[in-house]
Protein backbone atom coordinates (compact mmCIF):
# COMPACT_ATOMS: atom_id res chain seq x y z
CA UNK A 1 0.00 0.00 0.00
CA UNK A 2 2.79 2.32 0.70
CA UNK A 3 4.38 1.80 -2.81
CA UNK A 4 0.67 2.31 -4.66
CA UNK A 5 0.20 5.78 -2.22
CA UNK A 6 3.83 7.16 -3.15
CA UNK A 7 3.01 5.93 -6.99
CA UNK A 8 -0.34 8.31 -6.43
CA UNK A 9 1.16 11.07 -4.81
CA UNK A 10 3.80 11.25 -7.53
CA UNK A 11 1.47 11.46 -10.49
CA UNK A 12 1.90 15.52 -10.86
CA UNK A 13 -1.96 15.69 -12.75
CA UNK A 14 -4.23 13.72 -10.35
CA UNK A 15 -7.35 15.19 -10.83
CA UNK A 16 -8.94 12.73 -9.05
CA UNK A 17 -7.85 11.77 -6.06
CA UNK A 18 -10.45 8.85 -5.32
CA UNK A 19 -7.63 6.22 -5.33
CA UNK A 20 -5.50 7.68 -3.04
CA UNK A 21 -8.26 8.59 -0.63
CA UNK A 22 -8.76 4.56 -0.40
CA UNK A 23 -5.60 3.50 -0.37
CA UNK A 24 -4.75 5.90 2.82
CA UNK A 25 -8.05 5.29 4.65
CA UNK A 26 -8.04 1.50 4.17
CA UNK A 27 -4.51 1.43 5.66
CA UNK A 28 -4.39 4.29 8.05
CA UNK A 29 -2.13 7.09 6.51
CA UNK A 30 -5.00 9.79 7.35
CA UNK A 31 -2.80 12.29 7.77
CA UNK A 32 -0.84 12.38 5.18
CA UNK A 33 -3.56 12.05 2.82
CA UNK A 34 -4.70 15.07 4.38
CA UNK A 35 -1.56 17.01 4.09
CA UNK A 36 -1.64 16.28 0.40
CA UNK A 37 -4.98 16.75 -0.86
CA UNK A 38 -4.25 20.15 1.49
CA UNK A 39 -1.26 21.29 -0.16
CA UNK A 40 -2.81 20.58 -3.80
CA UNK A 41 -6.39 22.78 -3.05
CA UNK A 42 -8.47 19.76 -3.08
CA UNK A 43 -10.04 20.98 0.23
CA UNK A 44 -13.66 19.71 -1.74
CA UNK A 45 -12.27 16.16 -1.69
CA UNK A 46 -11.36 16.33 2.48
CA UNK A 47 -15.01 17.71 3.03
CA UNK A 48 -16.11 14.49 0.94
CA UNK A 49 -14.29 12.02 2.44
CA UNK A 50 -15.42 13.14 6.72
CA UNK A 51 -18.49 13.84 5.14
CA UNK A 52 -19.20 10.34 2.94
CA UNK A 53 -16.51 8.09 3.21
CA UNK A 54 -15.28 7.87 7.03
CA UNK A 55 -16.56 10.40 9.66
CA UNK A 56 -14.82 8.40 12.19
CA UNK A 57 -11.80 9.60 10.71
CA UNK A 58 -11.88 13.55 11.28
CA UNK A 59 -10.13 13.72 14.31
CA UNK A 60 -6.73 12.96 12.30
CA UNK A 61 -8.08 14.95 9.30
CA UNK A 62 -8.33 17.96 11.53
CA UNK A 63 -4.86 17.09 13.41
CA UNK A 64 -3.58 17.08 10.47
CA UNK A 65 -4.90 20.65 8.66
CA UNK A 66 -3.93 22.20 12.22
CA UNK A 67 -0.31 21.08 11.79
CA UNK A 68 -0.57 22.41 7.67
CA UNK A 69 -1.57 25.64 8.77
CA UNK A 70 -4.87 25.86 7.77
CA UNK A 71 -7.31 28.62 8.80
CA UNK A 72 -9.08 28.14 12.18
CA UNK A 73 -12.64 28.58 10.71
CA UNK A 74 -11.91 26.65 7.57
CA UNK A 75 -11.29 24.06 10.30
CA UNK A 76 -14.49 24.89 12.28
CA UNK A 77 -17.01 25.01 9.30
CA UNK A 78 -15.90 21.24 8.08
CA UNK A 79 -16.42 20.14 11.55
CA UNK A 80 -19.67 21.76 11.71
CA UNK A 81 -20.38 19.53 8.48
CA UNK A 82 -19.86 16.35 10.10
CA UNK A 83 -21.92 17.30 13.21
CA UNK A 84 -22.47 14.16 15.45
CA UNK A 85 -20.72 11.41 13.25
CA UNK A 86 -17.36 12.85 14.73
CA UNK A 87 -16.30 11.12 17.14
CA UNK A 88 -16.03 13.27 20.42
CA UNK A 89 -12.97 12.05 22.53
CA UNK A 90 -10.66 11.52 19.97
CA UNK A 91 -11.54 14.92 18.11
CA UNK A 92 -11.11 17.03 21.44
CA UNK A 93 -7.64 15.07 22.00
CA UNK A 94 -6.43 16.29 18.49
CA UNK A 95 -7.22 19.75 19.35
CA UNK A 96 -6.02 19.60 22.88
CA UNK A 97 -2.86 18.15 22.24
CA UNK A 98 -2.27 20.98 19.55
CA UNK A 99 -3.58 23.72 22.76
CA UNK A 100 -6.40 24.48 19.99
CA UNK A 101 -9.72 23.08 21.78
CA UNK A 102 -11.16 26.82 22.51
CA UNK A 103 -12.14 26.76 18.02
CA UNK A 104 -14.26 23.74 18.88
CA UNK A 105 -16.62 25.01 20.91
CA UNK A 106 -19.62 25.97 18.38
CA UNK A 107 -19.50 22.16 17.72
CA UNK A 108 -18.92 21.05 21.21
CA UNK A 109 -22.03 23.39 22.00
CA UNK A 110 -23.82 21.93 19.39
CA UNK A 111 -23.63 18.30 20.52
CA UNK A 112 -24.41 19.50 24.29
CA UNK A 113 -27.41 20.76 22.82
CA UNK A 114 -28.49 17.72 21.46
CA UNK A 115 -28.16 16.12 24.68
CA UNK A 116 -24.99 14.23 24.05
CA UNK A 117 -23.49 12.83 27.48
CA UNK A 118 -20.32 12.08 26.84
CA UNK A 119 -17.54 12.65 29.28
CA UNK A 120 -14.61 13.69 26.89
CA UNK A 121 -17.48 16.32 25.37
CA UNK A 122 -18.51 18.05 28.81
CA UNK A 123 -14.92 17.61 30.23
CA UNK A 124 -13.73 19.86 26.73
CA UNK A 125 -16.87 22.39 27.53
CA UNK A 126 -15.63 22.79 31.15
CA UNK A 127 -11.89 23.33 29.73
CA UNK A 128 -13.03 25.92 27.84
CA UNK A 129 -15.33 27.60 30.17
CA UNK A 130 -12.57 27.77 32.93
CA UNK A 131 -10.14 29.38 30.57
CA UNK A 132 -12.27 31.91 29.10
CA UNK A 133 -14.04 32.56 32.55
CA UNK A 134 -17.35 32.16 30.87
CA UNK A 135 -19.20 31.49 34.63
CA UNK A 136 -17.69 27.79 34.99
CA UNK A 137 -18.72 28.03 38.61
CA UNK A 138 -22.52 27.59 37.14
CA UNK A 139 -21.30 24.88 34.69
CA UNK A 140 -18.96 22.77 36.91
CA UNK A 141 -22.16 23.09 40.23
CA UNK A 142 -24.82 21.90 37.45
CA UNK A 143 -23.15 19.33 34.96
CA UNK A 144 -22.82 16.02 35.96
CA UNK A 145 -21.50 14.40 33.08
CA UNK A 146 -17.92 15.61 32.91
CA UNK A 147 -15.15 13.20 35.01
CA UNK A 148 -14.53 15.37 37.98
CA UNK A 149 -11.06 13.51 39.14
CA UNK A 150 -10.16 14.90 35.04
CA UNK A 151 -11.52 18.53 35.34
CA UNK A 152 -10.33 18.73 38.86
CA UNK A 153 -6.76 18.43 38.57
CA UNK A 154 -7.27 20.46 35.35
CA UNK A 155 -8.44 23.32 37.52
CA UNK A 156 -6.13 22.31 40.38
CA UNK A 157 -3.37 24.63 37.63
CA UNK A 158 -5.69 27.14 37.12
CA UNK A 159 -8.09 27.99 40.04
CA UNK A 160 -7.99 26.01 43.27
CA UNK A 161 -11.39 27.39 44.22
CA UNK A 162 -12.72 25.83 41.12
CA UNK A 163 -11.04 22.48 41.73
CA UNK A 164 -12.50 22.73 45.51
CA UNK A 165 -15.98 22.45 43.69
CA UNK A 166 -15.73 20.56 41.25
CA UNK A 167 -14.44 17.82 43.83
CA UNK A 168 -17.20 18.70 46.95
CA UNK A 169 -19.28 17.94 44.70
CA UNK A 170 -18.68 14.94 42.80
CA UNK A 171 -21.42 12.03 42.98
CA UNK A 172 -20.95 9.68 45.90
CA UNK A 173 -18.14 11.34 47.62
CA UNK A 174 -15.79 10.00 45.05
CA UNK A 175 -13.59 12.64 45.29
CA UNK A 176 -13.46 13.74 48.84
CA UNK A 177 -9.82 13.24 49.40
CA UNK A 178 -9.05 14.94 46.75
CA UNK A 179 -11.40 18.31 47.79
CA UNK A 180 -9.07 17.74 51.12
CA UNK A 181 -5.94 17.51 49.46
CA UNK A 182 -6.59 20.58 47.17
CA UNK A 183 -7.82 22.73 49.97
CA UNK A 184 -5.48 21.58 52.46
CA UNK A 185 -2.57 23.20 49.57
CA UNK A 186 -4.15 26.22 49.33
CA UNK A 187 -5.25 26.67 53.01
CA UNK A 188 -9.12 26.79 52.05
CA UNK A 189 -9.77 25.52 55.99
CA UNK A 190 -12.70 27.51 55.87
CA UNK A 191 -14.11 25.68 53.13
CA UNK A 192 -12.39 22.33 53.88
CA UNK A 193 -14.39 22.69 57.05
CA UNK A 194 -18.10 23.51 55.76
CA UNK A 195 -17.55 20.99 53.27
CA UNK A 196 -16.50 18.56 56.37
CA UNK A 197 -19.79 19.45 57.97
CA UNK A 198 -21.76 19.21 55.50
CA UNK A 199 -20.35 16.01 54.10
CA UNK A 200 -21.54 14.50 57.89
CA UNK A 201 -19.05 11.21 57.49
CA UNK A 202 -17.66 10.07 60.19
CA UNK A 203 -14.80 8.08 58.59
CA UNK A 204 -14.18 11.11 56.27
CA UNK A 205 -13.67 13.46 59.63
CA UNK A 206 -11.18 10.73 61.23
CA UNK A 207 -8.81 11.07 58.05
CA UNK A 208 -8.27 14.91 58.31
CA UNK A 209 -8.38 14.88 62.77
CA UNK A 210 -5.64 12.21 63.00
CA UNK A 211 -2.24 13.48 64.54
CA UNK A 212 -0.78 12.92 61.24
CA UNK A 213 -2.25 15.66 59.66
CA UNK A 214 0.25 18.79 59.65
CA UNK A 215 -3.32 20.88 58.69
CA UNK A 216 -5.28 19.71 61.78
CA UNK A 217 -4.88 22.59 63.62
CA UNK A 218 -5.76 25.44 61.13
CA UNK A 219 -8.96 23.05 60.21
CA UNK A 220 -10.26 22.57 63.68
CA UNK A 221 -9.81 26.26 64.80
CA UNK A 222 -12.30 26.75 61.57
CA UNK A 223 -14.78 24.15 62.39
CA UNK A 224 -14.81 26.00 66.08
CA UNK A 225 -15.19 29.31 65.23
CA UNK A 226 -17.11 29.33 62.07
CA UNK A 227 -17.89 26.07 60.20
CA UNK A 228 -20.30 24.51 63.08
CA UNK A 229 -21.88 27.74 64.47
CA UNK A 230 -22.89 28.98 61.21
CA UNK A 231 -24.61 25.33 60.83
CA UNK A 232 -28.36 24.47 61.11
CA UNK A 233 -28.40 20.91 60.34
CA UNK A 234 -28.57 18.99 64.33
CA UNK A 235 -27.34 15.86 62.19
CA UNK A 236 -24.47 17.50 60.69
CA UNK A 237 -23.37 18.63 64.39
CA UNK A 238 -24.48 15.60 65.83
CA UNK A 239 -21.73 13.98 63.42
CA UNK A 240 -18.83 16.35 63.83
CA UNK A 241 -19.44 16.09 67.66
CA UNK A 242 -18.96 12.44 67.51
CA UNK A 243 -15.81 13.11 65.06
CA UNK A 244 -14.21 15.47 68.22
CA UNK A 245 -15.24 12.44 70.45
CA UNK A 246 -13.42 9.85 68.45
CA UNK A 247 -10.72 12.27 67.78
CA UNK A 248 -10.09 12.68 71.56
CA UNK A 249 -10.35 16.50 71.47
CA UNK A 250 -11.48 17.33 74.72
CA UNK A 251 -10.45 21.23 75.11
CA UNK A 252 -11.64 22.01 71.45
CA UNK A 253 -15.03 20.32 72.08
CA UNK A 254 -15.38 22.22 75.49
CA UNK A 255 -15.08 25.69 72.95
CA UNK A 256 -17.34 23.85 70.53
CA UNK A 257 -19.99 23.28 73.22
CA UNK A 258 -19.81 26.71 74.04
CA UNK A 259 -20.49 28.04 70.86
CA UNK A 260 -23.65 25.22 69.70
CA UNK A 261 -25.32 24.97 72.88
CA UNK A 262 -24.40 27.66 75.91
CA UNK A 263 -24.94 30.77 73.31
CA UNK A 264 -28.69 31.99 73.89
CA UNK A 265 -28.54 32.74 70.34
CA UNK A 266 -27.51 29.82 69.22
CA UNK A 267 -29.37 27.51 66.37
CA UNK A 268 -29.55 24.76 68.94
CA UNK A 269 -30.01 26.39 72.28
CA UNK A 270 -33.41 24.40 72.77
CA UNK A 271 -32.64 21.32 70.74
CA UNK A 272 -33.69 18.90 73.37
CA UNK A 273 -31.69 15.22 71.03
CA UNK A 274 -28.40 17.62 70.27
CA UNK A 275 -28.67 19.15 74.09
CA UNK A 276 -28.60 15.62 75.45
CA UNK A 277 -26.31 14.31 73.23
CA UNK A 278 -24.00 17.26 73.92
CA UNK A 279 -24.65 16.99 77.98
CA UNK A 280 -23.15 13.33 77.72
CA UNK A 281 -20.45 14.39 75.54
CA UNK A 282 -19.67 17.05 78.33
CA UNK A 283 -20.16 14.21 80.92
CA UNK A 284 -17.48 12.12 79.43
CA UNK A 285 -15.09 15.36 79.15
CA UNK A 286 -15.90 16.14 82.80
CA UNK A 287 -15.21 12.68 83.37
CA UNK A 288 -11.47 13.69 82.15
CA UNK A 289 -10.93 16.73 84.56
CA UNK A 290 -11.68 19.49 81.70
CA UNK A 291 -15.33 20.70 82.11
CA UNK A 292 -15.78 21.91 84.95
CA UNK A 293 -15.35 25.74 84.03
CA UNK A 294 -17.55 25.41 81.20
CA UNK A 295 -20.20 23.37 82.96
CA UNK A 296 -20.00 26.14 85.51
């Protein structure tokens, strides 16, 4: 096949190009094809064969014109021909791997529209949002088709904040050590320690209150002072209560009872299950010589 495309290539008057285009798509030599019929003006006979012959195909066909230098919206308008026979992940991989993904988005948009769900399509839509700050925060809190462990680290570069949420709120918790990891980097312990709250796991709390962690203390001083008083879920409270417990943190638990139950203006002043499950917790830290100011 190689000898029969160089044979084609070399005839200086191929008017048409037919041959060639079969012998290079039967045996994979896209590109070059491409690169050919490019360099000769037969830009008609590239829209034919994504169009006709193999769809499939244009992510190499557009690799391809991007490395021959040809025009971004010559680019765009072919790929706008093919609309949904393109195949998505292979097409934004092309482009990304060339840094040219932000020309796809008409096409991207288009196939979003259509209700496509494919992860390498909303993944390139949330690429290009972040860059061009075109309100990801509203994409990456409402989409739940892109990979977040993919978009995440791709934010993690760009805009730890972003990363933060793309990660709190991935489906099932599946990326809660990463939201820790990424906010324990940045020193986000304020939001490392609403999302704690609100995430109300007990197993989850254990990991980031261990001794190990060279962040506990920066994180607890926020769940004190501003993650658990500003909270109005009992259950939440209830949980991070029993995470202190666990966590054998008697004097930060005494400041935490302070704030939750002791304040008359507190959410829970008159919550009768979190006051008794408090009063035992304070039992069991009176128990260990440290309550007896507070309890006074």
């Amino acid at each position: 096949p190689i000898k029969v495309k160089d044979y084609l290539k070399s005839e200086t008057k191929l008017a048409d190009p037919r041959p060639l285009i079969n012998v290079c798509d039967k045996h994979d030599m896209v590109e070059e094809l491409t690169q050919y019929l490019y360099s000769k003006s037969m830009v008609k006979f590239i829209e034919v064969y994504v169009q006709k012959v193999n769809p499939n195909r244009t992510p190499q066909v557009v690799g391809a014109l991007i490395d021959a230098g040809c025009q971004e919206d010559q680019i765009r308008t072919l790929v706008m021909s093919v609309r949904g026979m393109c195949p998505v992940e292979p097409l934004v991989a092309a482009c990304q791997k060339r840094n040219r993904l932000r020309f796809l988005l008409p096409w991207l948009e288009a196939r979003f529209e259509e209700g496509v769900q494919d992860a390498a399509l909303h993944n390139a839509l949330a690429m290009i949002y972040i860059d061009t700050n075109q309100n990801p925060e509203k994409f990456l809190q409402g989409n739940k088709y892109f990979d977040p462990k993919v978009v995440g680290a791709y934010c993690e570069k760009r805009d730890p904040h972003l990363a933060f949420i793309v990660y709190s709120n991935a489906p099932g918790g599946t990326c809660d050590d990463e939201a820790i990891k990424v906010t324990n980097d940045n020193k986000l312990y304020k939001a490392q320690a609403k999302f704690l709250v609100e995430r109300q796991d007990v197993d989850l709390w254990a990991k980031v209150l261990t001794d190990e962690n060279p962040h506990k203390r920066e994180l607890v001083d926020q769940v004190v002072s501003t993650a658990l008083p500003q909270c109005k879920n009992s259950d939440a409270v209830a949980t991070a209560v029993k995470a202190f417990m666990q966590a054998n943190l008697p004097n930060e638990l005494i400041e935490l009872l302070e704030k939750i139950v002791l304040r008359p203006d507190s959410e829970f002043a008159n919550n009768k299950s979190l006051q008794n499950l408090l009063l035992i917790t304070a039992c069991q830290v009176a128990a260990q010589g440290g309550l007896e100011e507070s309890l006074r």
